[in-house]
Protein backbone atom coordinates (compact mmCIF):
# COMPACT_ATOMS: atom_id res chain seq x y z
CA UNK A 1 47.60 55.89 33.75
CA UNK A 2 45.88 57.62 30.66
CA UNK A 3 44.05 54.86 28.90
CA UNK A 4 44.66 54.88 24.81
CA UNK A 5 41.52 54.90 23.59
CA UNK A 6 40.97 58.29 25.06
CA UNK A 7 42.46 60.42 21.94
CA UNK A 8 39.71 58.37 19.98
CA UNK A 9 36.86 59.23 22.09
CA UNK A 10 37.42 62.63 22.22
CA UNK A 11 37.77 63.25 18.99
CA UNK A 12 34.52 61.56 18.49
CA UNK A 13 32.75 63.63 20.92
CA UNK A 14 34.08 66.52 19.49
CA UNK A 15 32.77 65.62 16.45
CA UNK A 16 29.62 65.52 17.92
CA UNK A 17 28.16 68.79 17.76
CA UNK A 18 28.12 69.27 13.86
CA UNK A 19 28.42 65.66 12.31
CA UNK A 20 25.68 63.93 12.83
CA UNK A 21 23.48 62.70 10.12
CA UNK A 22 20.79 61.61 11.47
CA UNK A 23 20.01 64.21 14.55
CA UNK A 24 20.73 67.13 12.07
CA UNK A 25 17.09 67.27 10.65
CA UNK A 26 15.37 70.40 10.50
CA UNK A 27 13.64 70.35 13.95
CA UNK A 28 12.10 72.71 16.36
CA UNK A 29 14.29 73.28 19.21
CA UNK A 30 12.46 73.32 22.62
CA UNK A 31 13.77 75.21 25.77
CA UNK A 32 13.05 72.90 28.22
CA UNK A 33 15.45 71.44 30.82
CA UNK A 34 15.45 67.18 31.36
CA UNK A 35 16.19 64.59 33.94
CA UNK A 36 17.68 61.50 33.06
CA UNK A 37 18.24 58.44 35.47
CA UNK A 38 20.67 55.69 34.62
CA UNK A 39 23.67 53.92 36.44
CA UNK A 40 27.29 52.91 35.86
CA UNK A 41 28.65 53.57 32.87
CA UNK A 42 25.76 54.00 30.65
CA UNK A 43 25.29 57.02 33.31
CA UNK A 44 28.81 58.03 32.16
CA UNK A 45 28.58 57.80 28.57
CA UNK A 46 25.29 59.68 28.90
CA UNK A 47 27.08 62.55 30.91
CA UNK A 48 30.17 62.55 28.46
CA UNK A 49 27.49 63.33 25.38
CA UNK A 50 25.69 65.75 27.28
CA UNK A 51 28.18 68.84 26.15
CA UNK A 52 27.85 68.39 22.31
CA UNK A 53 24.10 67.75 22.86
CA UNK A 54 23.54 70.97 24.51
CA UNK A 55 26.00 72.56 21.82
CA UNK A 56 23.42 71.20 19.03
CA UNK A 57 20.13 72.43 21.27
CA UNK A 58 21.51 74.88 23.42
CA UNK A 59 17.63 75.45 24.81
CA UNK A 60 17.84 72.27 26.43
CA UNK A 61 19.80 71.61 29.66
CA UNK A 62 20.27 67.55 30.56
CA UNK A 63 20.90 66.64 33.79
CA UNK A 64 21.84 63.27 34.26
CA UNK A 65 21.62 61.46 37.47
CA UNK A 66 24.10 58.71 38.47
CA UNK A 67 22.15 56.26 40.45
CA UNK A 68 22.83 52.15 40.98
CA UNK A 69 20.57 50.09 39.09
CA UNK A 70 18.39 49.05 42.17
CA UNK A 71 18.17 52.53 42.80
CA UNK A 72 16.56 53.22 39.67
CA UNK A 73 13.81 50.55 39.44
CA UNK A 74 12.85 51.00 43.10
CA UNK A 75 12.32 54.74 42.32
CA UNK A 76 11.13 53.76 38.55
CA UNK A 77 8.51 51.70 40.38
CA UNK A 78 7.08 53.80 43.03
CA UNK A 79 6.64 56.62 41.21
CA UNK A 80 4.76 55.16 37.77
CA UNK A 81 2.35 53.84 40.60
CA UNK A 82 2.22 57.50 42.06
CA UNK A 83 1.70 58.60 38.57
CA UNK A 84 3.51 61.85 39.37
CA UNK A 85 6.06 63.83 37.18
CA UNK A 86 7.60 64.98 40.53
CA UNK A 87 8.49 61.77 41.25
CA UNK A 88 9.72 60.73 38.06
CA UNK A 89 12.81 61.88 35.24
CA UNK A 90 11.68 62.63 31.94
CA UNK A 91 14.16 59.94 30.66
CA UNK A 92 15.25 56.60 32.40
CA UNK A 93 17.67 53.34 31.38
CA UNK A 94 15.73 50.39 31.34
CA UNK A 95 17.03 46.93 30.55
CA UNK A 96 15.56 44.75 27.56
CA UNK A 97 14.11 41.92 30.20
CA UNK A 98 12.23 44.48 32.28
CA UNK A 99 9.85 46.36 29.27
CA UNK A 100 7.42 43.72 29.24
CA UNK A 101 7.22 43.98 33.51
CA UNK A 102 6.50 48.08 33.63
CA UNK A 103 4.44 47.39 30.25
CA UNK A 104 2.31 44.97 32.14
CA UNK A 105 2.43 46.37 35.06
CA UNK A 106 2.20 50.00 34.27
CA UNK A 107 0.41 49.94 30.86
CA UNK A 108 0.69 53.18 30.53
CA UNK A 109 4.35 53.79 31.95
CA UNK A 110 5.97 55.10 28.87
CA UNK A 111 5.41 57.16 25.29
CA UNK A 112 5.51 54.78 22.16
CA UNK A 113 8.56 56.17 20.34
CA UNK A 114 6.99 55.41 17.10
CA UNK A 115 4.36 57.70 17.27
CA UNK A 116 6.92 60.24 18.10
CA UNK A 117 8.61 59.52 14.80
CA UNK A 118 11.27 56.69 15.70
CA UNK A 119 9.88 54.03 12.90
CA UNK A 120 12.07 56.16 10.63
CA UNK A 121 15.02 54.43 12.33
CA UNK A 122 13.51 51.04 13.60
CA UNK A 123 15.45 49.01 10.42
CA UNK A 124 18.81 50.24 11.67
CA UNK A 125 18.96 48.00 14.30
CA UNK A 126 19.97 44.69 15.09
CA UNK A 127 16.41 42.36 15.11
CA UNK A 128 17.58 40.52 18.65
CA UNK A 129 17.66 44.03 20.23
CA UNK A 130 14.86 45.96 18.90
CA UNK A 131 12.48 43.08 19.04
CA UNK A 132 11.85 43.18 23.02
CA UNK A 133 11.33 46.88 22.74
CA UNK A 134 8.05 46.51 20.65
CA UNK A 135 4.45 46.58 22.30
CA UNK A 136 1.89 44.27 21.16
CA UNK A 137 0.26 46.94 18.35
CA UNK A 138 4.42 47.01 16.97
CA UNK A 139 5.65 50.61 18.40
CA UNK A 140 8.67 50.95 20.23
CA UNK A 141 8.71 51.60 23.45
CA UNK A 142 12.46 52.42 24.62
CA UNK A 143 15.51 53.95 22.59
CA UNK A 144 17.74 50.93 21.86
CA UNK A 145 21.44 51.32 23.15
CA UNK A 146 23.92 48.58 23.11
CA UNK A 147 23.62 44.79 22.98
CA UNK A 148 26.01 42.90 25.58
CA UNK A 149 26.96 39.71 23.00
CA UNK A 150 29.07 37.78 25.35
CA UNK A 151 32.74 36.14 25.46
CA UNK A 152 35.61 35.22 27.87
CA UNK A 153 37.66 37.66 29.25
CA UNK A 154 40.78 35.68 30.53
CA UNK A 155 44.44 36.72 31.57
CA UNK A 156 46.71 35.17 29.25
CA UNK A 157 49.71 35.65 31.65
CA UNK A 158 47.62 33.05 33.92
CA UNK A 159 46.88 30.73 31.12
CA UNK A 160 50.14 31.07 30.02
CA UNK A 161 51.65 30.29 33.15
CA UNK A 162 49.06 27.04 33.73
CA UNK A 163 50.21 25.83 30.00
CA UNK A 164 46.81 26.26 29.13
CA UNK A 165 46.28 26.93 24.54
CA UNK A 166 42.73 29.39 24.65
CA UNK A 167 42.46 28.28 21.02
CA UNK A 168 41.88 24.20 22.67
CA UNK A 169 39.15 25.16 24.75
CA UNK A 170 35.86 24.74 22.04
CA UNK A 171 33.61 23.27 24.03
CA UNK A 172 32.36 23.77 28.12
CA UNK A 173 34.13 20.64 28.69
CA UNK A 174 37.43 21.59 27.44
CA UNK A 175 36.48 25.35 29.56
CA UNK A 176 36.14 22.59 33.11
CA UNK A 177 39.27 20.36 31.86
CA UNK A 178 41.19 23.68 31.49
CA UNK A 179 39.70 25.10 34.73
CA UNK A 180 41.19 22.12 36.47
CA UNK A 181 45.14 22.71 35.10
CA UNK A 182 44.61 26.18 35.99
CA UNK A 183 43.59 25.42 39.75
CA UNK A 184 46.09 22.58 40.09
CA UNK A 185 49.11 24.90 38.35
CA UNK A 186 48.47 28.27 39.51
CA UNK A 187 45.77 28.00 42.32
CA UNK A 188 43.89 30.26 40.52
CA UNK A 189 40.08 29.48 40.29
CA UNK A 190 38.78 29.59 36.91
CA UNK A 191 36.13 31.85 36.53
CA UNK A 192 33.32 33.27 39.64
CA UNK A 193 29.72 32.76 39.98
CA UNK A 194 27.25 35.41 41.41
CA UNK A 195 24.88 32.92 43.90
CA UNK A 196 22.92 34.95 45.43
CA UNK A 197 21.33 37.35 42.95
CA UNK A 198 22.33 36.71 38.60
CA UNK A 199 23.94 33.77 37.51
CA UNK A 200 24.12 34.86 34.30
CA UNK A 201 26.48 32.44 32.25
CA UNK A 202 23.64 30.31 33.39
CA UNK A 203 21.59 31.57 30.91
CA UNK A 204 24.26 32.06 28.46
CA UNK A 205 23.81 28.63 28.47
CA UNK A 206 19.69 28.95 28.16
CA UNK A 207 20.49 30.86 25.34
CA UNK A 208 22.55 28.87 23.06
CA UNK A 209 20.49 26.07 23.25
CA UNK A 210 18.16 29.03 21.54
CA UNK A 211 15.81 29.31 24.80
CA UNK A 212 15.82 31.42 27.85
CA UNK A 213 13.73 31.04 31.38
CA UNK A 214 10.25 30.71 29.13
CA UNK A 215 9.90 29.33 25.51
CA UNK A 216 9.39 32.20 22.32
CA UNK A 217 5.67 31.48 23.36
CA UNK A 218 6.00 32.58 27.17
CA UNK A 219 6.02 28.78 28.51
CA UNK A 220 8.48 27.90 31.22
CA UNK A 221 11.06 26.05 30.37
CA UNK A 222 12.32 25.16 33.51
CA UNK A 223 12.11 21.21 32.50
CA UNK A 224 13.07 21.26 28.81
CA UNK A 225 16.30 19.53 27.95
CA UNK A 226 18.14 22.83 27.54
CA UNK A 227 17.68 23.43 31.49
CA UNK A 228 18.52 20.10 32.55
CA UNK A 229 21.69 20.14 30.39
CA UNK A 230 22.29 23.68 31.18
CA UNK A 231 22.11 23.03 35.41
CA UNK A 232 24.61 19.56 34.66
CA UNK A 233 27.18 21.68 33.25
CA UNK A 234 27.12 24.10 35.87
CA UNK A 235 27.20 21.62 38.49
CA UNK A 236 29.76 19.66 36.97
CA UNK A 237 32.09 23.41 36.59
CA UNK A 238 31.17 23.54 40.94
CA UNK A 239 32.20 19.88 41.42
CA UNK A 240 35.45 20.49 39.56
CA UNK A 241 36.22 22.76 42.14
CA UNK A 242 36.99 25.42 39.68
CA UNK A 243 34.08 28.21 40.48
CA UNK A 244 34.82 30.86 43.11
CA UNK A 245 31.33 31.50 44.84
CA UNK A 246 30.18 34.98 45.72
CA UNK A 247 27.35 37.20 47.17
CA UNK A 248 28.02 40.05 44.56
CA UNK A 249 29.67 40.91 41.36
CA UNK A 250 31.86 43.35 43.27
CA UNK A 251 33.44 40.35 45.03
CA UNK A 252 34.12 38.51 41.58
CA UNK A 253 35.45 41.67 40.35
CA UNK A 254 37.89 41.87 44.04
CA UNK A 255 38.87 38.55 43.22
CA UNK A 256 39.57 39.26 39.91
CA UNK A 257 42.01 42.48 40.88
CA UNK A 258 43.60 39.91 43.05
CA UNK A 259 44.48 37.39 40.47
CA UNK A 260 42.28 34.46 42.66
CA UNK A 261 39.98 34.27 39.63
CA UNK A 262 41.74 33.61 35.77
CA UNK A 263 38.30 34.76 33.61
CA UNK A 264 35.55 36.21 33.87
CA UNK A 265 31.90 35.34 31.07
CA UNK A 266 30.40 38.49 30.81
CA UNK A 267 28.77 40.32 28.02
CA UNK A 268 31.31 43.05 26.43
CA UNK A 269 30.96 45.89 28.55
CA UNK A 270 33.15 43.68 31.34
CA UNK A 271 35.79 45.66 29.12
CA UNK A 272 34.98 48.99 30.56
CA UNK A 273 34.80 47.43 33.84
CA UNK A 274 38.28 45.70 33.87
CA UNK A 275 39.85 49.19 32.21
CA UNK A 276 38.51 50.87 35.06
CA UNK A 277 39.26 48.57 37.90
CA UNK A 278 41.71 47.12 36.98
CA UNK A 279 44.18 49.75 34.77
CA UNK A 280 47.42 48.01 36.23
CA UNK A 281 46.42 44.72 34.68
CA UNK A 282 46.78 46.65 30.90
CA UNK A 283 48.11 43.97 28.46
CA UNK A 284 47.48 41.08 30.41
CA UNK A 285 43.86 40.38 29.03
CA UNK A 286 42.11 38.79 26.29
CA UNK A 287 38.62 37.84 24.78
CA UNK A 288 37.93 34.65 23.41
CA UNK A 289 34.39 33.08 22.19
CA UNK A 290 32.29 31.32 24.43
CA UNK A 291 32.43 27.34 24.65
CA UNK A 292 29.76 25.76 22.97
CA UNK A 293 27.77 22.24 24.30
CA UNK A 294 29.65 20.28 21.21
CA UNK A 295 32.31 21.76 19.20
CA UNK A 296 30.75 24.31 16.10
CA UNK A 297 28.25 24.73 18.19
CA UNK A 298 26.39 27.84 18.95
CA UNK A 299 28.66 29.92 21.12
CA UNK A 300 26.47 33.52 20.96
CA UNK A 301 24.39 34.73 24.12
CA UNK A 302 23.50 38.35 25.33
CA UNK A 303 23.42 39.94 28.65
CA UNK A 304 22.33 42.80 29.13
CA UNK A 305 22.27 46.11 26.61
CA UNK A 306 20.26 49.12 27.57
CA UNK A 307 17.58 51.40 26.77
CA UNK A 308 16.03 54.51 27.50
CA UNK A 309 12.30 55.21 27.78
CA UNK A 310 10.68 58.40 27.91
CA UNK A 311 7.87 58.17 31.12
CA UNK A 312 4.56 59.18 30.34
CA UNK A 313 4.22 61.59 32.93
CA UNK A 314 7.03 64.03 31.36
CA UNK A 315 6.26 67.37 29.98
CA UNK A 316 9.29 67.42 28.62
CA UNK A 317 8.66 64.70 25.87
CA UNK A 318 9.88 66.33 22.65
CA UNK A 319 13.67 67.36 24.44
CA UNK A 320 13.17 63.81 26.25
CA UNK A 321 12.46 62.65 22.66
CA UNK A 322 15.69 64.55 21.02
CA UNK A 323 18.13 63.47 23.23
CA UNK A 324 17.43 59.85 23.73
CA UNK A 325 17.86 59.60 19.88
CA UNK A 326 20.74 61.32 20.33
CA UNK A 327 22.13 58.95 22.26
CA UNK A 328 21.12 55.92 20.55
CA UNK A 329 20.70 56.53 16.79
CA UNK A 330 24.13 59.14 16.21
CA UNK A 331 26.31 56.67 14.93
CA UNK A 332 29.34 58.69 16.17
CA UNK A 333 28.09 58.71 19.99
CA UNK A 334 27.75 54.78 19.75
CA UNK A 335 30.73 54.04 18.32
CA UNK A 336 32.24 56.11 21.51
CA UNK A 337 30.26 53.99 23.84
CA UNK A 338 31.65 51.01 22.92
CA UNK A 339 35.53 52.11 22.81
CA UNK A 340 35.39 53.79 26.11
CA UNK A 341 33.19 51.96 28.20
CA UNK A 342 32.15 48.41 25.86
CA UNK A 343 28.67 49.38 25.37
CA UNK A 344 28.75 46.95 21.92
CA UNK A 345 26.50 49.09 19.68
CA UNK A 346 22.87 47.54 18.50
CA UNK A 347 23.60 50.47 15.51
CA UNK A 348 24.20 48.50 12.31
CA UNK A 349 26.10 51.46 11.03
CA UNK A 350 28.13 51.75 14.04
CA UNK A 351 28.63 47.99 14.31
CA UNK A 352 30.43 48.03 10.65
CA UNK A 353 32.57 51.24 11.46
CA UNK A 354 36.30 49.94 11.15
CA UNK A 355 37.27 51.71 14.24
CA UNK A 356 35.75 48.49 15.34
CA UNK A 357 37.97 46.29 13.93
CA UNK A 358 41.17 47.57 14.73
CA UNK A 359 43.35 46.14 17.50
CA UNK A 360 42.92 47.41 21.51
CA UNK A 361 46.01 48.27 23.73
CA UNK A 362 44.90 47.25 27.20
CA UNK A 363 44.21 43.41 25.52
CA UNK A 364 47.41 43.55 24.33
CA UNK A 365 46.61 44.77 20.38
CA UNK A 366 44.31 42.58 20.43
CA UNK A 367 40.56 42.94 17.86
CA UNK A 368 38.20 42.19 20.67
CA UNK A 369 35.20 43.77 18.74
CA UNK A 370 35.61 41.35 15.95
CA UNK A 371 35.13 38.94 18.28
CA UNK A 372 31.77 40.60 19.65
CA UNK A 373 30.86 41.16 16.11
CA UNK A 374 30.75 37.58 15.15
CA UNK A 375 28.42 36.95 17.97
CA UNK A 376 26.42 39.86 17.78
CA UNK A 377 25.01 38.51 14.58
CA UNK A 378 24.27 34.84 15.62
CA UNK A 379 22.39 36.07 19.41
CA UNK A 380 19.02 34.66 19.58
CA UNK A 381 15.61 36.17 20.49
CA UNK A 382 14.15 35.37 23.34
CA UNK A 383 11.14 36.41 25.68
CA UNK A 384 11.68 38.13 28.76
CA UNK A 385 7.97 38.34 29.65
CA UNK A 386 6.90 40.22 32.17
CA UNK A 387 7.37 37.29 34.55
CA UNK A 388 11.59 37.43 34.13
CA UNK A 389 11.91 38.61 37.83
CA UNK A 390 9.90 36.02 39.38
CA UNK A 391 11.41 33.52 37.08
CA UNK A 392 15.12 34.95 37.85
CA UNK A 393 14.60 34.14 41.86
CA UNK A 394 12.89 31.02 40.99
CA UNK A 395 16.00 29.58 38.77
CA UNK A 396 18.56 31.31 40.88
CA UNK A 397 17.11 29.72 44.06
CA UNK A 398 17.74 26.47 42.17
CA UNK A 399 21.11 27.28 40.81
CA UNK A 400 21.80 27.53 44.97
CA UNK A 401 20.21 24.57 45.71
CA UNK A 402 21.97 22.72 43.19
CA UNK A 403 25.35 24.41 44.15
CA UNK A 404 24.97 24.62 48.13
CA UNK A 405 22.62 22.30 48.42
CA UNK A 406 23.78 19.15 46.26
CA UNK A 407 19.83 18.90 45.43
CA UNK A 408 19.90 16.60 42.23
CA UNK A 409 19.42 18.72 39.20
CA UNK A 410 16.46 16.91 38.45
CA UNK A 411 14.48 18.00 41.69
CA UNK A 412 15.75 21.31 41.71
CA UNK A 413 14.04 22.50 38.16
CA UNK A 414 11.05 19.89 38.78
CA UNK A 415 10.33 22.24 41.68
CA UNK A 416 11.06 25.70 39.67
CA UNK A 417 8.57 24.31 37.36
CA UNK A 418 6.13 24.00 39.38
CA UNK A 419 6.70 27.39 41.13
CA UNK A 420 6.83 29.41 38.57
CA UNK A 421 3.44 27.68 36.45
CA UNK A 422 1.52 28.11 39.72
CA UNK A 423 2.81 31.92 40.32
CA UNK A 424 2.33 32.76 36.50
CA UNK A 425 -0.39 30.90 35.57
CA UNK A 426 2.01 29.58 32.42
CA UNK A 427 2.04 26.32 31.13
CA UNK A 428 5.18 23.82 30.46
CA UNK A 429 7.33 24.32 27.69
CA UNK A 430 7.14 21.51 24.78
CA UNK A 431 10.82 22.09 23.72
């Protein structure tokens, strides 16, 4: 079935090759042929730009290579500690929360953008995304992408069939009392949670209580209020019987196709996912905010959003250099990212394009980047630190012991605590 945002995107990328402002500077064009790693479908929105990029600098050749994203860090991560270009592409997607790890781990891992000229564009983006990208002496490190401000995709056909109003459910109590009538209507579960690697509307929650797995000063905050009230909510979603539990997100998504699970909370490039997995499902979606802890609360969180850093190592730096602006500063090129595939722009200037705001077919006419625009302005910084990783494991094994387990909540982040200021060396979080 040909998806109707196509005739858009390919008149953007035609477009491409002879429109954009800020790529069209007066620059010397290297011949030199690149390498860029990435996965899913910021590895296809990099290979759909690719022709009017090499239309614009026809000296350059891009090859981009389609890899998942453990693939890429493994492979990221053994060769920076080979230190050989070999080993290495000149250009590689790297998420916000892991900078600070290949910063601190591999100081010297990859080329501060700003003394390659990128401060020139450092105001055009959104604060929450281009904050995590900065070293400690203020350069950037990575090309800023997309943002992933996040929302409820549900089937309205399902709610509609459970008597459930989307417009009653303002707070995560209404989301569990409505998760309930959907389970004892329909026998549909209400929404899936990942258990055994990224529970992530677990730190959705984090987030709107304006604090993530550490504090803005790198303290863990595994026993601040916000972690405690976070972990009761999710606990009291499992004892509700309304969560479907899974291994991987390709199971929620299986479940999902199979109309066992009514939403999904993801971050908005679950729309390029559900277009693509599930196109017989067109018209049957919808986006709403996510529930807040009281009602006009603070729904906004982020997952995910990507980058791409040029690696040290590459001789290729100034193509490297070209393209990944390319990609992320061309106001065109991310305004096609985020109608094909949902990669929600960090672009100011792309963000306030009314191509944006117009209604979307396959969610049945309706504006779901209006919706992402309202939270994209209200998602809070946070620090990753270079400790996320450890502290992911460390909260997710206590998300399971919670879950599986039926460890009080208490005991479960008392011990995370602990584990994670005796691995780090970090103290306790005064929040």
């Amino acid at each position: 079935m040909q998806r109707i945002v196509m005739p858009l995107g390919m008149a953007l990328l035609i477009a491409l090759g002879g429109c954009s402002q800020e790529t069209d500077q007066a620059v010397d064009k290297p011949s030199e042929e690149i390498t860029v790693w990435a996965w899913n479908l910021e590895a296809e929105y990099l290979k759909d730009i690719v022709p009017a990029f090499e239309e614009k600098y026809p000296d350059i050749k891009v090859n981009v290579l389609k890899l998942s994203a453990d693939q890429v860090y493994q492979r990221l991560t053994t060769g920076l500690a080979a230190g050989i270009e070999s080993q290495l592409p000149d250009l590689v997607q790297v998420e916000n929360q892991r900078i600070d790890l290949y910063m601190d781990r591999f100081r010297e891992s990859f080329v501060d953008l700003s003394e390659m000229g990128f401060d020139e564009h450092r105001d055009k983006f959104v604060e929450g995304k281009i904050a995590p990208l900065m070293n400690e002496d203020g350069g950037v490190m990575a090309f800023p992408r997309d943002i992933g401000p996040m929302a409820v995709f549900y089937r309205a056909d399902l709610f509609e069939e459970a008597g459930i109003d989307p417009a009653d459910i303002k707070t995560w109590n209404d989301y569990v009392e409505a998760g309930v009538t959907m389970r004892e209507q329909t026998g549909t579960l209400m929404t899936g949670i990942q258990l055994n690697h990224d529970t992530s509307f677990y730190r959705a929650m984090l987030q709107q209580h304006e604090l993530f797995y550490f504090d803005l000063e790198g303290n863990v905050a595994a026993n601040t209020e916000a972690a405690h009230r976070s972990m009761e909510m999710l606990k009291k979603m499992d004892d509700a019987g309304i969560l479907l539990h899974a291994a991987t997100a390709e199971e929620i998504n299986a479940a999902i196709k199979n109309d066992a699970v009514a939403s999904v909370i993801s971050g908005s490039w679950q729309k390029g996912i559900i277009e693509d997995q599930m196109p017989e499902q067109e018209g049957l979606w919808r986006v709403m905010k996510m529930p807040a802890f009281v009602e006009d609360g603070l729904t906004a969180a982020n997952d995910g959003g990507s980058n791409l850093a040029i690696t040290s190592v590459s001789s290729n730096k100034e193509a490297a250099y070209l393209f990944g602006e390319f990609a992320s500063v061309d106001v065109e090129n991310q305004l096609y990212g985020a109608m094909e595939y949902g990669a929600y722009p960090a672009l100011i200037d792309a963000i306030e394009r009314p191509e944006l705001d117009e209604g979307i077919p396959f969610y049945g006419g309706q504006k779901i980047f209006s919706i992402f625009a309202e939270e994209a302005v209200d998602l809070p910084v946070v620090n990753f630190t270079s400790d996320f990783l450890r502290a992911r494991e460390t909260y997710n094994d206590a998300i399971g012991r919670v879950v599986l387990q039926d460890v009080p909540v208490e005991e479960a982040l008392e011990t995370a605590a602990n584990r994670l200021e005796a691995s780090t060396g970090r103290g306790a979080s005064n929040e």
